[in-house]
N, C-alpha and C. Protein backbone atom coordinates (compact mmCIF):
# COMPACT_ATOMS: atom_id res chain seq x y z
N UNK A 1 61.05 423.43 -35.14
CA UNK A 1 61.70 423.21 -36.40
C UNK A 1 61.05 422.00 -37.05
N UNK A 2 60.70 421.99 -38.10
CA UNK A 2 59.80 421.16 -39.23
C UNK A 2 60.94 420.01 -39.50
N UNK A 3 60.79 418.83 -39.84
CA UNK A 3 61.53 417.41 -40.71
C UNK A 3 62.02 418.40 -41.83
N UNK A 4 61.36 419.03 -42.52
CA UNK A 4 61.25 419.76 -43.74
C UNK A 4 62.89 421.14 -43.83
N UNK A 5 62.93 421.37 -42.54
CA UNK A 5 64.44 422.42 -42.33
C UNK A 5 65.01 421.77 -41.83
N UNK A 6 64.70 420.74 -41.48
CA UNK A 6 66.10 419.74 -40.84
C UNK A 6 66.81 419.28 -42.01
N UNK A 7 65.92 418.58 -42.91
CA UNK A 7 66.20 418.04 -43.91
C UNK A 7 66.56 418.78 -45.46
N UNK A 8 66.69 419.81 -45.05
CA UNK A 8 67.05 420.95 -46.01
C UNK A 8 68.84 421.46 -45.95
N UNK A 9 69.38 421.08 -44.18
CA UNK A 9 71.32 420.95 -43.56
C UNK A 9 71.03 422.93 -43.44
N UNK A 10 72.33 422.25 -43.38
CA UNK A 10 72.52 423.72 -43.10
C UNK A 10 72.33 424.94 -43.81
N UNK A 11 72.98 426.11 -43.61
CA UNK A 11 72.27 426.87 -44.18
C UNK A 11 73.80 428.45 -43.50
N UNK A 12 73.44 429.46 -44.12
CA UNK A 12 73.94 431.24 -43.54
C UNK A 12 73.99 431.05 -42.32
N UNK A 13 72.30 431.06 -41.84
CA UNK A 13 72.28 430.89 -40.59
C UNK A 13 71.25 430.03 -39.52
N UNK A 14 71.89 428.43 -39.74
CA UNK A 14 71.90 427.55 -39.22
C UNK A 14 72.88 426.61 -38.83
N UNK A 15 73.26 426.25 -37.85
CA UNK A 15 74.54 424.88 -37.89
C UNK A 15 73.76 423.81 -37.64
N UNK A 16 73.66 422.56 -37.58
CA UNK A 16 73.44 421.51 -37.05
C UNK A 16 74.16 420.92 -36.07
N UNK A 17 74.02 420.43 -34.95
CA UNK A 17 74.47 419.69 -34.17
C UNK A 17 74.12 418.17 -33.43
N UNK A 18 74.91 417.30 -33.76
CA UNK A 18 75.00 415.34 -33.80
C UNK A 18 74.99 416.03 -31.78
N UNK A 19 75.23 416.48 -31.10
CA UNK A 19 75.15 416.58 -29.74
C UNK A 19 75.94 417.70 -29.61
N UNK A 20 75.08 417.95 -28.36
CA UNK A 20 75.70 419.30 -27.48
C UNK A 20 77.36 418.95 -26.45
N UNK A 21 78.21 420.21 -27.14
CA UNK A 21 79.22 420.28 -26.52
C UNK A 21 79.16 420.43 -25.05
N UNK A 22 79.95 419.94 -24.53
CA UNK A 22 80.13 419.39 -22.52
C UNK A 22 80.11 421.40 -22.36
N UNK A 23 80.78 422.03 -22.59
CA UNK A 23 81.03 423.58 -22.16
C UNK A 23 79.81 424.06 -22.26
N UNK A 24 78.88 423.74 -23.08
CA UNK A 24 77.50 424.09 -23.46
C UNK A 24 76.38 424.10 -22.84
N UNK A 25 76.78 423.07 -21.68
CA UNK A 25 75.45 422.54 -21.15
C UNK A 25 74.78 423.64 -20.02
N UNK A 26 76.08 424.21 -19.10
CA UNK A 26 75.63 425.24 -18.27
C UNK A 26 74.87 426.16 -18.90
N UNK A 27 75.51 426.84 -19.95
CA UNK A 27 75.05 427.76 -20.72
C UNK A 27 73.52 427.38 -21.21
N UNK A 28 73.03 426.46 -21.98
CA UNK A 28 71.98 426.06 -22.16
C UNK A 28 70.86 425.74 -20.84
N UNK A 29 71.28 425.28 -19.34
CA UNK A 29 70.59 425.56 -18.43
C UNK A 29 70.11 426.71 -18.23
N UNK A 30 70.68 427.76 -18.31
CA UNK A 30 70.64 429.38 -18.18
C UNK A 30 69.64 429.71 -19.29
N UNK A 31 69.86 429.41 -20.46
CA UNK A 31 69.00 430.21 -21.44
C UNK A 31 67.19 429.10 -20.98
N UNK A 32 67.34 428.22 -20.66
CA UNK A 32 65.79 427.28 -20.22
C UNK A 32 65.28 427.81 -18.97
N UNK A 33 66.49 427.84 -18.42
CA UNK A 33 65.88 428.89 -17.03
C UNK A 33 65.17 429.75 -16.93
N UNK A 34 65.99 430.91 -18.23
CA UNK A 34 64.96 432.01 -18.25
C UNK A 34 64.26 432.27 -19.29
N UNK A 35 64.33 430.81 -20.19
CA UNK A 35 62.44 430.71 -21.19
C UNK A 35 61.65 430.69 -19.75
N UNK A 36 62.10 429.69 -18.94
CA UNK A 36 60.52 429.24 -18.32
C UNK A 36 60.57 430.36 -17.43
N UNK A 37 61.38 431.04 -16.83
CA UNK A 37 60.91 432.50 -15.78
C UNK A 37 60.19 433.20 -16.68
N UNK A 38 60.23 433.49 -18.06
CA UNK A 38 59.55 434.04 -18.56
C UNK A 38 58.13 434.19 -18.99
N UNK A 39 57.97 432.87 -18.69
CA UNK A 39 56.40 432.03 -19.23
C UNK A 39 55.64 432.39 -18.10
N UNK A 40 56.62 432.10 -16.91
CA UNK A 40 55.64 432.15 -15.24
C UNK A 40 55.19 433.73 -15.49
N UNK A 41 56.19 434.86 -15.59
CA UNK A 41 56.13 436.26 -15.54
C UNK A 41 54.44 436.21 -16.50
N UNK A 42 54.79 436.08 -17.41
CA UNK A 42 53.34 436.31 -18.54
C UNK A 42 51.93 435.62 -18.24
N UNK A 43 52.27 434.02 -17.38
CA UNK A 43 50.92 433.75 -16.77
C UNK A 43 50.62 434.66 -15.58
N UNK A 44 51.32 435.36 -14.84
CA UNK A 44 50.98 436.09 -13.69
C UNK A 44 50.20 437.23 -14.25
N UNK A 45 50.30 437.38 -15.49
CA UNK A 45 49.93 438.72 -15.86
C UNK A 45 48.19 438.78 -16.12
C-alpha cells in the first residue's frame, strides 16, 4: 500500500486500523502462516 492510499482514509472497501484487535492476532498468525506455506510450495516448483 502506497503513502498515497493511506493518505487518501478510507474508502467502500477499505477500513483503517490505529492497531490490531487482541481476538485478531491468532487469526492473522494463520493467514501469514499460509502466505509463507505458500511461497515455500511455489519455490519447490
Amino acid at each position: 500500500m502506497t503513502l498515497e492510499e493511506i493518505s487518501s482514509g478510507e474508502s467502500k472497501y477499505l477500513e483503517l486500523k490505529h492497531e490490531v484487535p487482541e481476538k485478531s492476532k491468532s487469526y492473522m498468525k494463520t493467514v501469514v502462516a499460509f502466505a509463507n506455506g505458500s511461497i515455500e510450495k511455489r519455490r519447490k516448483i
